[in-house]
PDB file of N, CA and C in Angstrom:
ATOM      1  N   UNK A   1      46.712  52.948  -5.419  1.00  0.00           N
ATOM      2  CA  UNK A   1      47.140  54.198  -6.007  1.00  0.00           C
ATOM      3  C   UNK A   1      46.226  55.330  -5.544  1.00  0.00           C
ATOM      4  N   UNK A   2      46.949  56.575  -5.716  1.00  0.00           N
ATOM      5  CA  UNK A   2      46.350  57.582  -4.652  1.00  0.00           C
ATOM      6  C   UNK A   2      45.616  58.637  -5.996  1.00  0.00           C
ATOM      7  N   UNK A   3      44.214  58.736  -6.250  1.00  0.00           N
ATOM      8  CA  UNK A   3      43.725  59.419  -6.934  1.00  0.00           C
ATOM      9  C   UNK A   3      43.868  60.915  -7.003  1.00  0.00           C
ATOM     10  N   UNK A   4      43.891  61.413  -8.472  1.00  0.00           N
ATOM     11  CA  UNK A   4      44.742  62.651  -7.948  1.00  0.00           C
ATOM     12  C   UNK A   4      44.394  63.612  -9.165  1.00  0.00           C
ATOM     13  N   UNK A   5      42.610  64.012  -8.758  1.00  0.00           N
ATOM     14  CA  UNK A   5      42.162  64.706  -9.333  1.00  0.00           C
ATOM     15  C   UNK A   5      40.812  64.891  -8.257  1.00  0.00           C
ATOM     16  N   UNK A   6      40.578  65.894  -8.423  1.00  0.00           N
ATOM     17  CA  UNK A   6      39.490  66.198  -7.911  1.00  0.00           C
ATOM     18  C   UNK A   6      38.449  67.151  -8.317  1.00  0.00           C
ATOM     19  N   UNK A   7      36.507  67.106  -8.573  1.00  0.00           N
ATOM     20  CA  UNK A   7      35.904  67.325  -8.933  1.00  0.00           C
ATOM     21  C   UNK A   7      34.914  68.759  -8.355  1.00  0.00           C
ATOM     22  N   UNK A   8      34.515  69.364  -9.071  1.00  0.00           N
ATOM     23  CA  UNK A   8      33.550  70.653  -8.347  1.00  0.00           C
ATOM     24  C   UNK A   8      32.153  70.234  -8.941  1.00  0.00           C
ATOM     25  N   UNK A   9      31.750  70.166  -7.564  1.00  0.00           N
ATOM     26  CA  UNK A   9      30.385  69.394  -7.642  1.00  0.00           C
ATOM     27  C   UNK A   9      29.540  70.192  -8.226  1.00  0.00           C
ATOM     28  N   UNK A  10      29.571  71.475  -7.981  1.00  0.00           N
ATOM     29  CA  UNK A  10      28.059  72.042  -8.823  1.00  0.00           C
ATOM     30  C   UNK A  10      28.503  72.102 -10.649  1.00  0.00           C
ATOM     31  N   UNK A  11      30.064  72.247 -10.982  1.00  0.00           N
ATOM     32  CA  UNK A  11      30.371  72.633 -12.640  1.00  0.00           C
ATOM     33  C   UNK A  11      31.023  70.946 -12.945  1.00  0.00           C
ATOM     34  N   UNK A  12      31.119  69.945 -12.164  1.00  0.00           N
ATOM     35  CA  UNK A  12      31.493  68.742 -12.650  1.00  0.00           C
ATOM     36  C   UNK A  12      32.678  68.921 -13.134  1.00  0.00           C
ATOM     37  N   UNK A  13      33.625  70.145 -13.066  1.00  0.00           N
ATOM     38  CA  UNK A  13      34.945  70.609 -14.089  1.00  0.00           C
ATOM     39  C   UNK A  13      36.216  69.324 -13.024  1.00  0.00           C
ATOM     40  N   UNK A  14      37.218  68.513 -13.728  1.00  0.00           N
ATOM     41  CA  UNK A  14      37.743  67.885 -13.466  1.00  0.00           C
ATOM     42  C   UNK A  14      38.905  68.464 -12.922  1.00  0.00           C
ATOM     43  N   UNK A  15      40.021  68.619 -12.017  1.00  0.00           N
ATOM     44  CA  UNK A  15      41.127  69.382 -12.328  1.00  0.00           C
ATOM     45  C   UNK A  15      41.665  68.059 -11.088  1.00  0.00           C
ATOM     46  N   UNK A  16      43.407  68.132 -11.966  1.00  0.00           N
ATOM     47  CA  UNK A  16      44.258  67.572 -11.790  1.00  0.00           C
ATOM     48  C   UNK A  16      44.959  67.707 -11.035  1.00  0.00           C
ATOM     49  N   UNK A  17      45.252  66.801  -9.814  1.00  0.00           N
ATOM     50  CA  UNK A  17      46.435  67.729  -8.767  1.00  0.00           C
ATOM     51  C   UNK A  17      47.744  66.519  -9.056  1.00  0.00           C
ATOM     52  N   UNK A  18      49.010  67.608  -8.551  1.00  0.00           N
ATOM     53  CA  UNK A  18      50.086  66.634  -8.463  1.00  0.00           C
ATOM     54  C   UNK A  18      49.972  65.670  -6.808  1.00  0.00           C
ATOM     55  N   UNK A  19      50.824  64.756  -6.686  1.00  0.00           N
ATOM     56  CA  UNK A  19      51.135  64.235  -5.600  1.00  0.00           C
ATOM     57  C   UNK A  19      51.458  64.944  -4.143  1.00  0.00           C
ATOM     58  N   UNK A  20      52.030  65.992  -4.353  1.00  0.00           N
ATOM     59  CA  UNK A  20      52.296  66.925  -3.092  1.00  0.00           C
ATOM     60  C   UNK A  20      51.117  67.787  -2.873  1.00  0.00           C
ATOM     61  N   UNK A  21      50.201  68.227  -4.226  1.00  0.00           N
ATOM     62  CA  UNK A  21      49.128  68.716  -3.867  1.00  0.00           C
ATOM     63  C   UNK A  21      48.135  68.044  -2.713  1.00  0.00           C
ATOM     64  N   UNK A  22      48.110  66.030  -3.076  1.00  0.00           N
ATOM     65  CA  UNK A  22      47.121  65.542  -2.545  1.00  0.00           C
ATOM     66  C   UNK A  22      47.644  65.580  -1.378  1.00  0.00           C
ATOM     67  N   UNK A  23      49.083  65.300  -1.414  1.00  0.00           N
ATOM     68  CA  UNK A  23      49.478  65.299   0.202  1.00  0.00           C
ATOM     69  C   UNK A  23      49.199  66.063   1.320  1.00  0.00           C
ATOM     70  N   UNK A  24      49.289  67.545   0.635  1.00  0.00           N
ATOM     71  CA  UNK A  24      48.833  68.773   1.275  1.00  0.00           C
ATOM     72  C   UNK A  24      48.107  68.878   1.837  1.00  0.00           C
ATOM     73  N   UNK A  25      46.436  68.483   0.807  1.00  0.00           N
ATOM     74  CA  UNK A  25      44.961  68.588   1.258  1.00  0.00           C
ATOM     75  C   UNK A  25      44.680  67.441   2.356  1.00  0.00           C
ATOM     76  N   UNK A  26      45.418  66.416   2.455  1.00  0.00           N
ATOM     77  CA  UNK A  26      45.139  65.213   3.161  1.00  0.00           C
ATOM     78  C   UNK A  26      45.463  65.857   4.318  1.00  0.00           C
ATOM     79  N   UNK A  27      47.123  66.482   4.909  1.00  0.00           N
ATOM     80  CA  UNK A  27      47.367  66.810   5.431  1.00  0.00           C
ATOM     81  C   UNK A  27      46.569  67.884   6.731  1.00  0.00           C
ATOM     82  N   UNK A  28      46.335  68.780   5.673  1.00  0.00           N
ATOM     83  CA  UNK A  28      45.314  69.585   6.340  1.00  0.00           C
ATOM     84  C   UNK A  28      44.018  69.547   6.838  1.00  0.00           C
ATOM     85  N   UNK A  29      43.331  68.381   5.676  1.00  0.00           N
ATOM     86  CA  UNK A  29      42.432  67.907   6.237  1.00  0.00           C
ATOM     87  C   UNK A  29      42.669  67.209   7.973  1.00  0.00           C
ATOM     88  N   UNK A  30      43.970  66.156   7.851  1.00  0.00           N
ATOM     89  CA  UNK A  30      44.180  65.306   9.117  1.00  0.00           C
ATOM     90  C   UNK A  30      43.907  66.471   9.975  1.00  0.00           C
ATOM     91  N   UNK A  31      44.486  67.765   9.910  1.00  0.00           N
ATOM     92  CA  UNK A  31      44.665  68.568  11.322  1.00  0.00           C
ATOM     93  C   UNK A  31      43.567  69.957  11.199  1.00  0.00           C
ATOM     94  N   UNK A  32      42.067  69.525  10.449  1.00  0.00           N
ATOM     95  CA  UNK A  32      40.977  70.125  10.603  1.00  0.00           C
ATOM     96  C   UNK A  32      40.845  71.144  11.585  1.00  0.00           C
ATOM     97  N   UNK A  33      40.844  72.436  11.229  1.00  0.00           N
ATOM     98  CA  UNK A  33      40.609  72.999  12.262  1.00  0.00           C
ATOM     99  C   UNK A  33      41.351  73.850  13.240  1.00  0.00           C
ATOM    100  N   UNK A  34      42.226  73.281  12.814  1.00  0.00           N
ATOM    101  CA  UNK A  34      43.935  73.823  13.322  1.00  0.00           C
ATOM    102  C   UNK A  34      44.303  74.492  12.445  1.00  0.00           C
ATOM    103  N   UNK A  35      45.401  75.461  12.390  1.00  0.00           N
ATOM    104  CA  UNK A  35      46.646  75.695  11.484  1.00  0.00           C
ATOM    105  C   UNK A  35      47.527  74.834  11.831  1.00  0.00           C
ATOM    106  N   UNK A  36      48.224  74.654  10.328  1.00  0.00           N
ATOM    107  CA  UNK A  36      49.406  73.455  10.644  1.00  0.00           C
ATOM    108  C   UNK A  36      50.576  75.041   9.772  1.00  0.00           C
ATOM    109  N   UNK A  37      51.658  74.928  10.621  1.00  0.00           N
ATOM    110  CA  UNK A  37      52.603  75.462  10.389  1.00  0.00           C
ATOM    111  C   UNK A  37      53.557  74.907   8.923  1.00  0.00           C
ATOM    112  N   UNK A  38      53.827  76.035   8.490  1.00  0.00           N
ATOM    113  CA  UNK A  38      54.883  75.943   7.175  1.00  0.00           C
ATOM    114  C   UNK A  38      55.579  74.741   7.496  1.00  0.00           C
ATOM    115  N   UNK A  39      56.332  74.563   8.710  1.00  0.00           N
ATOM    116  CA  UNK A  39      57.784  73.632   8.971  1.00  0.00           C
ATOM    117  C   UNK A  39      57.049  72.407   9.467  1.00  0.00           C
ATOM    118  N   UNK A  40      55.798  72.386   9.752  1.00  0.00           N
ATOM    119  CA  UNK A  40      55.122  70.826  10.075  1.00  0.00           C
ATOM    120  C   UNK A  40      55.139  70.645   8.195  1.00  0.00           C
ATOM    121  N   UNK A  41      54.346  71.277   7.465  1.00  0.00           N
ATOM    122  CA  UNK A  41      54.584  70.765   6.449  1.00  0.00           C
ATOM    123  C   UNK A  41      55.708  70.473   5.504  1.00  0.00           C
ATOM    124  N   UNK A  42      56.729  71.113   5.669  1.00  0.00           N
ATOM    125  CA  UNK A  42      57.835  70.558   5.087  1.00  0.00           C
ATOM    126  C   UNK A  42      58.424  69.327   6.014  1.00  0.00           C
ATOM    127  N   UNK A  43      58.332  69.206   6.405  1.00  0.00           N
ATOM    128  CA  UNK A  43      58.402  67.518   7.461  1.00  0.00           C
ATOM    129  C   UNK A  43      57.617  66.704   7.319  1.00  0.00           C
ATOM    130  N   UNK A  44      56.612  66.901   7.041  1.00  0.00           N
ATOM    131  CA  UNK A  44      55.404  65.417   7.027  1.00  0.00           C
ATOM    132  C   UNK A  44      54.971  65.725   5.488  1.00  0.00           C
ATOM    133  N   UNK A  45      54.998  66.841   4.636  1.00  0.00           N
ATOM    134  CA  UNK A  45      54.756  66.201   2.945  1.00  0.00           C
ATOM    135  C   UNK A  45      56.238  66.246   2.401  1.00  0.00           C
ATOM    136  N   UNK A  46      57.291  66.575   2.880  1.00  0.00           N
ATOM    137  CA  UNK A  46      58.715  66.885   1.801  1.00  0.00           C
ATOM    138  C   UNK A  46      59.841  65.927   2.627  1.00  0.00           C
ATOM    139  N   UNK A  47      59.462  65.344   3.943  1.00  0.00           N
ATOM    140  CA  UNK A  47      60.785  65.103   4.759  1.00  0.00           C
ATOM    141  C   UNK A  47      61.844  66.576   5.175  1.00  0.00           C
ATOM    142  N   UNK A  48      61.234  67.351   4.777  1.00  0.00           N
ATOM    143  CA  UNK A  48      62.679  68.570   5.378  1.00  0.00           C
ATOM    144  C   UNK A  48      63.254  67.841   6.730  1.00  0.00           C
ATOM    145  N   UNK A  49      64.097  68.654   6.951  1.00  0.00           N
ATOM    146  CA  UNK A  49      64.649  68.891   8.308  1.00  0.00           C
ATOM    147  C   UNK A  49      63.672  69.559   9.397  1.00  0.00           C
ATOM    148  N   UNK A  50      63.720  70.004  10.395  1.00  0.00           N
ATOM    149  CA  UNK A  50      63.158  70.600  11.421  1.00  0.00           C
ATOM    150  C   UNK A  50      63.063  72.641  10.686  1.00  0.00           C
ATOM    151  N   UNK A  51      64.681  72.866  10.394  1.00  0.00           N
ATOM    152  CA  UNK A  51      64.987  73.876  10.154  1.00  0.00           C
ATOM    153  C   UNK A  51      65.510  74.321   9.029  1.00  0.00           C
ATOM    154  N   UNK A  52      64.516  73.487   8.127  1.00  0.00           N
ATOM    155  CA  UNK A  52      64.929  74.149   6.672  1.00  0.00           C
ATOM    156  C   UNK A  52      63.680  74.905   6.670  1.00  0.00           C
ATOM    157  N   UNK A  53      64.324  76.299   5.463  1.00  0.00           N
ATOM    158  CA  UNK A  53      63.981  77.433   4.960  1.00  0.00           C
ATOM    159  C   UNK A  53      63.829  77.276   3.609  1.00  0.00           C
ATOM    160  N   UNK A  54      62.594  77.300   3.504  1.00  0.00           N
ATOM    161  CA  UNK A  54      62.591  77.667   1.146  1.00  0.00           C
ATOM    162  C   UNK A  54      60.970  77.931   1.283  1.00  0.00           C
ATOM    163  N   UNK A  55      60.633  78.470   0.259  1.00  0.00           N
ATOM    164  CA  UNK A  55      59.436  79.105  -0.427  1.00  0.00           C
ATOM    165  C   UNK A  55      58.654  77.857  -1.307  1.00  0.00           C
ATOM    166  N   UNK A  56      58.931  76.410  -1.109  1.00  0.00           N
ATOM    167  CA  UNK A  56      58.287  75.178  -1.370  1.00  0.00           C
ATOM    168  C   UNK A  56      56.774  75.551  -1.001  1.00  0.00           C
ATOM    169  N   UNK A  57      56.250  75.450   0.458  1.00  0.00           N
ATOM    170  CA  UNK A  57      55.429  75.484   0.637  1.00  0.00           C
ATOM    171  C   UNK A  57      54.384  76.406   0.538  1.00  0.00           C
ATOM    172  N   UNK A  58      54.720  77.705   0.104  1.00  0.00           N
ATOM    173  CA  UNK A  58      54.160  78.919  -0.640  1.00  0.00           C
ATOM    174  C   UNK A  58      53.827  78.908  -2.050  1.00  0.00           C
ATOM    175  N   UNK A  59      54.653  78.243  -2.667  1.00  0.00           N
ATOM    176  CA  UNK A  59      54.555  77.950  -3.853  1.00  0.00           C
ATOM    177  C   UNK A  59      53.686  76.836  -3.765  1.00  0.00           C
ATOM    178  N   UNK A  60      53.624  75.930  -3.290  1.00  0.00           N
ATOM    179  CA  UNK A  60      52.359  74.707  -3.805  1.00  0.00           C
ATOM    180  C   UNK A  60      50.985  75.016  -3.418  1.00  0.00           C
ATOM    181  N   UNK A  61      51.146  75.371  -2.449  1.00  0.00           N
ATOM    182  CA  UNK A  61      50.063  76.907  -1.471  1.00  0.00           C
ATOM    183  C   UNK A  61      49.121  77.404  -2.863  1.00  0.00           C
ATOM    184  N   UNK A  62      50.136  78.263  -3.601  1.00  0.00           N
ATOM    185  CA  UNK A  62      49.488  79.352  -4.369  1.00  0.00           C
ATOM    186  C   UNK A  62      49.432  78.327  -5.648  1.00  0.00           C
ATOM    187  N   UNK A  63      49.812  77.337  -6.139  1.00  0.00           N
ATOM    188  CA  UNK A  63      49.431  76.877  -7.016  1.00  0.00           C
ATOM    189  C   UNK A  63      48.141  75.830  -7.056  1.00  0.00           C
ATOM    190  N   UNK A  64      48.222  75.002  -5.472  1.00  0.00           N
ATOM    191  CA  UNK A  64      47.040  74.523  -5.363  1.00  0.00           C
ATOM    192  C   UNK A  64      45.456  75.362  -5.047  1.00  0.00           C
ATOM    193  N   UNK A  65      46.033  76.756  -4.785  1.00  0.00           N
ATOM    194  CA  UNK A  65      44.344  77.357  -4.865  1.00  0.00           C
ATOM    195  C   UNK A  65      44.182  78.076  -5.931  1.00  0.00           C
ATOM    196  N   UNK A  66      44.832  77.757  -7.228  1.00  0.00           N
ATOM    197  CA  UNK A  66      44.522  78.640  -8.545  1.00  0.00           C
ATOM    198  C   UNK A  66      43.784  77.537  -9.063  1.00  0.00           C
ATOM    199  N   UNK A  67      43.744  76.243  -9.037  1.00  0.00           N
ATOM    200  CA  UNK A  67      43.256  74.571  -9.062  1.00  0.00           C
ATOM    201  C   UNK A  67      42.166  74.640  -8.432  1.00  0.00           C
ATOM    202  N   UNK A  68      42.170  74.988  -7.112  1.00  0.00           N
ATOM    203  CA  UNK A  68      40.435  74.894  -6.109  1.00  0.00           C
ATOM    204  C   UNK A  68      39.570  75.739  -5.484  1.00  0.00           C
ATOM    205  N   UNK A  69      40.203  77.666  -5.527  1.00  0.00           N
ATOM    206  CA  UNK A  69      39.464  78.006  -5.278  1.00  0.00           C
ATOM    207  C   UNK A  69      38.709  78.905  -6.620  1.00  0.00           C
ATOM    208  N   UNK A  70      37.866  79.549  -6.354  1.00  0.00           N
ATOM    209  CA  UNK A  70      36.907  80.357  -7.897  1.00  0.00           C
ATOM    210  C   UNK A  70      37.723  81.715  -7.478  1.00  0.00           C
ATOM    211  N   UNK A  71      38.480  81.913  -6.832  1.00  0.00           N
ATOM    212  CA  UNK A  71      38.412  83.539  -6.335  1.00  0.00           C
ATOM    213  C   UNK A  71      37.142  84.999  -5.198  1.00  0.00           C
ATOM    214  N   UNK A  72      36.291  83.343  -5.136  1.00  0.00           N
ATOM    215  CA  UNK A  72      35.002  83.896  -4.073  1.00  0.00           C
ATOM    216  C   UNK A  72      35.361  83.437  -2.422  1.00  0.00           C
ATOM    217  N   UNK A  73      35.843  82.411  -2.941  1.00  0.00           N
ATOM    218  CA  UNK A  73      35.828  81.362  -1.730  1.00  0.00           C
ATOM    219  C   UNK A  73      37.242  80.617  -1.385  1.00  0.00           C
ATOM    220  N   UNK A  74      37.670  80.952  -0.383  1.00  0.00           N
ATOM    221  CA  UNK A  74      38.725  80.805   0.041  1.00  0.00           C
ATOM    222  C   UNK A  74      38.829  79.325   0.710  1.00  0.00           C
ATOM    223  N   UNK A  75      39.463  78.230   0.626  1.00  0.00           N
ATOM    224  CA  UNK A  75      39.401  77.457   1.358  1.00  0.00           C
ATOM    225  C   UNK A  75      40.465  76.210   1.945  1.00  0.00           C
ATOM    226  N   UNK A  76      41.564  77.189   1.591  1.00  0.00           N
ATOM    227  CA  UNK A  76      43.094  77.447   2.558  1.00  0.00           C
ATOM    228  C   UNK A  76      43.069  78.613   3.117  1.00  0.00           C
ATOM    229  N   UNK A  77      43.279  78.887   4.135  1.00  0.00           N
ATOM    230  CA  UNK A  77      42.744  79.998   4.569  1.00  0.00           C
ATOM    231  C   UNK A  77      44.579  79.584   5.169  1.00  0.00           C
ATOM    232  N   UNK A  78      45.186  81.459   5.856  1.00  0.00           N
ATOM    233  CA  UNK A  78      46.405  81.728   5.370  1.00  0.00           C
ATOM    234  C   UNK A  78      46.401  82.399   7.026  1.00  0.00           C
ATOM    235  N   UNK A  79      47.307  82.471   8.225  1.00  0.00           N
ATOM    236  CA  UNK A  79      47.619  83.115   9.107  1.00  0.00           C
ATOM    237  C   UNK A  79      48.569  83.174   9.340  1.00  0.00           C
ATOM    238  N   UNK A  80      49.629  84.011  10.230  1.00  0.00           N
ATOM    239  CA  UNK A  80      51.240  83.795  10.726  1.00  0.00           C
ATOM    240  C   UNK A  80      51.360  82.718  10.757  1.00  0.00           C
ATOM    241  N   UNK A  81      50.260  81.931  11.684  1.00  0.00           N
ATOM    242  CA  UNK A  81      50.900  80.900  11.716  1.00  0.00           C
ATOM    243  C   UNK A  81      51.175  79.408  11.326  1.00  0.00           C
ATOM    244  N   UNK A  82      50.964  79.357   9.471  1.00  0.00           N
ATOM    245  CA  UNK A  82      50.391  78.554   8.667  1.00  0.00           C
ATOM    246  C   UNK A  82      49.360  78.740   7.632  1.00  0.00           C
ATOM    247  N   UNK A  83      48.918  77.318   8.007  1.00  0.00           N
ATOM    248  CA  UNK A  83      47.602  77.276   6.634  1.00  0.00           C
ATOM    249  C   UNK A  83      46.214  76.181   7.668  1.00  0.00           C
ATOM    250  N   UNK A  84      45.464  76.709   6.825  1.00  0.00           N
ATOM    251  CA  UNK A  84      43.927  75.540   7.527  1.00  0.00           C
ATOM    252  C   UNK A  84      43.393  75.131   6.278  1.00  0.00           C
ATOM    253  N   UNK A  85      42.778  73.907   6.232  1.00  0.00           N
ATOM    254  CA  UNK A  85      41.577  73.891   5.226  1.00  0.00           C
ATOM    255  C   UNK A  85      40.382  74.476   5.635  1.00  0.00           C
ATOM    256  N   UNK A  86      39.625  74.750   5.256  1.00  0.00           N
ATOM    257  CA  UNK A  86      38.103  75.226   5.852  1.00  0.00           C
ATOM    258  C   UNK A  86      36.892  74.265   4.933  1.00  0.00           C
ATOM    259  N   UNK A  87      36.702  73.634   6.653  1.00  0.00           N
ATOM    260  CA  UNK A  87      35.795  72.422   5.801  1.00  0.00           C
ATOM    261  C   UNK A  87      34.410  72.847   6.533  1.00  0.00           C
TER     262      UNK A  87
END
């Protein structure tokens, strides 16, 4: 089973992610460094199609950094062309 919470090391504060959250961070983690495009992620965390269109991935976007970041520190970082983690 895929653990699905994750901890802030200096406040120990626990917070809960859903399943598509972890998928996300895994995701991004796999492609470190890169931007991974909106439509890679609706294909490898949702199954989309090639050429589906919806606001899915904006929305889990903005809900998973109200969960991990403080508002100092950004660490989805956001360009045309996608998203990165910043590790």
């Amino acid at each position: 089973s895929i653990k699905k919470e994750i901890v802030d090391v200096l406040t120990n504060k626990v917070c809960k992610l859903t399943e598509k959250e972890v998928a996300i961070i895994k995701y991004l983690y796999k492609n470190a460094g890169s931007y991974v495009a909106k439509q890679d992620l609706l294909k490898e965390v949702w199954e989309y199609a090639d050429d589906a269109t919806t606001h899915t991935v904006e929305t889990h976007i903005y809900r998973l950094r109200q969960k991990v970041e403080d508002g100092k520190d950004q660490i989805i970082e956001t360009s045309e062309g996608g998203y990165r983690l910043r590790v």
